[in-house]
Protein backbone atom coordinates (compact mmCIF):
# COMPACT_ATOMS: atom_id res chain seq x y z
CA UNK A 1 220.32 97.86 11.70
CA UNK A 2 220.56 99.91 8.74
CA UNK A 3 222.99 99.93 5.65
CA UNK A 4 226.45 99.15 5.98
CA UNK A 5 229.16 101.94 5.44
CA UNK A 6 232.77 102.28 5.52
CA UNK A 7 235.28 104.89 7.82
CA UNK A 8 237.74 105.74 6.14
CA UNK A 9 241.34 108.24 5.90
CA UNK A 10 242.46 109.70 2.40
CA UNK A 11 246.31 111.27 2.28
CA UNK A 12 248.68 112.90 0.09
CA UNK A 13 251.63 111.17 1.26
CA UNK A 14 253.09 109.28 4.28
CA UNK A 15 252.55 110.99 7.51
CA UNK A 16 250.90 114.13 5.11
CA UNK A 17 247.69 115.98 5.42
CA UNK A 18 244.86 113.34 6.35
CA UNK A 19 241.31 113.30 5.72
CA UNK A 20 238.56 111.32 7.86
CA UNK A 21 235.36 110.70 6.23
CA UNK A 22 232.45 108.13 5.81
CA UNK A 23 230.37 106.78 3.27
CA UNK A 24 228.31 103.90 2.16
CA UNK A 25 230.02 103.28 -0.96
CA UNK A 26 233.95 103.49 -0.66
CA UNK A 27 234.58 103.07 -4.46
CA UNK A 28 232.09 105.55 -5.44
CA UNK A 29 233.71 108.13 -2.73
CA UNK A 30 237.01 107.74 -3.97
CA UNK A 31 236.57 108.07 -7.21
CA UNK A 32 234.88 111.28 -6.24
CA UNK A 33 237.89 112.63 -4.30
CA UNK A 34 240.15 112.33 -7.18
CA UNK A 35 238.12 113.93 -9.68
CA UNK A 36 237.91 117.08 -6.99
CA UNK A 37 234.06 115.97 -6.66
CA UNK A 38 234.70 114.39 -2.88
CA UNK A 39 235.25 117.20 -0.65
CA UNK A 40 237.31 121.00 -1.11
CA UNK A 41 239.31 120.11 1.64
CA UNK A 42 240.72 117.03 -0.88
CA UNK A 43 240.43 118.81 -3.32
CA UNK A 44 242.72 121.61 -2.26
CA UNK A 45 245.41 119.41 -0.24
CA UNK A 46 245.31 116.84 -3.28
CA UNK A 47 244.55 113.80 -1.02
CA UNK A 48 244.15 111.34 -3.66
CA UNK A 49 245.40 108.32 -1.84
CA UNK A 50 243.01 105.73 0.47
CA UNK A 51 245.73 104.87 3.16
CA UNK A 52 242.81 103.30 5.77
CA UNK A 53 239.42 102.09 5.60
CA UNK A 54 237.15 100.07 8.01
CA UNK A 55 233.56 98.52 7.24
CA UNK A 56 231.16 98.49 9.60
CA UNK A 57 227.68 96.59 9.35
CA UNK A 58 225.56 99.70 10.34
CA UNK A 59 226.23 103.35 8.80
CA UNK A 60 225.22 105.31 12.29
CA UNK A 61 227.86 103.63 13.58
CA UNK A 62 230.36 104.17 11.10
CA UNK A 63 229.47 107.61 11.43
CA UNK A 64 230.05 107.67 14.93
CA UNK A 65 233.41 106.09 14.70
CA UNK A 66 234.41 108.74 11.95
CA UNK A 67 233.29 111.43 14.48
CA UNK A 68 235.76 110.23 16.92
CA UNK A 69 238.48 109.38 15.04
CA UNK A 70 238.19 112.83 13.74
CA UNK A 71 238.94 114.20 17.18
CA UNK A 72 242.26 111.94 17.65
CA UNK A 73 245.35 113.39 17.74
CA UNK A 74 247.86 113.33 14.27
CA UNK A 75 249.73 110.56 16.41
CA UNK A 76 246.83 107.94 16.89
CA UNK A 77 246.02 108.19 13.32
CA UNK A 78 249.21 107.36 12.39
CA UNK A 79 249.24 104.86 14.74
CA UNK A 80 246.14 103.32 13.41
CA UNK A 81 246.91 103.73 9.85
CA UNK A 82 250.42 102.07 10.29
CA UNK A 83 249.04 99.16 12.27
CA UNK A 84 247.76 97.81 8.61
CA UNK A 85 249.61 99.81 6.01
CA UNK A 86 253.24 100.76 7.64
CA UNK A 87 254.09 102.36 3.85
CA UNK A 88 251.07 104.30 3.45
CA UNK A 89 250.10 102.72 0.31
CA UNK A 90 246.97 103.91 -1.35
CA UNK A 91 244.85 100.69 -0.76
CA UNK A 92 241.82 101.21 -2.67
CA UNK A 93 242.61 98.68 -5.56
CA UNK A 94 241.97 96.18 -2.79
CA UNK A 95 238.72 97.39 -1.30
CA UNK A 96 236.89 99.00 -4.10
């Protein structure tokens, strides 16, 4: 198994633009995304806000997962999102 990683979705507000991405370090990413560092795409849309994140134990994996959830429609993201964060709150004050 190799290192650990998280999948995670950054927005600009509820139901807004959404971002998919993964990384091994999910404090370190997000502080890169709001200093325009993380990717354009965030950079341009202004997604500065971590509305869903999931570990996972083994980083090929969590970059399969982000490869599929990438592929979902607008609707099962929100649906995923909302199953743990209804308000779209930026949540990364309680997982960095």
């Amino acid at each position: 198994m190799g290192q650990g990683g998280w999948v995670y979705i950054m927005a600009d507000r509820y139901r807004g633009t959404m971002y998919v991405g993964v990384t091994a370090d999910i404090a370190a990413r997000i502080y890169q995304h709001r200093s325009g560092a993380g990717s354009d795409f965030c950079a341009r849309y202004g997604l500065r806000r971590l509305v869903w994140a999931e570990r996972g134990e083994d980083i090929r994996a969590c970059i399969e997962q982000e490869k599929r959830v990438k592929r979902w429609r607008r609707e099962w993201k929100f649906d995923l999102i909302e199953r743990v964060n209804p308000e779209w709150r930026d949540l990364s004050e309680t997982l960095a």
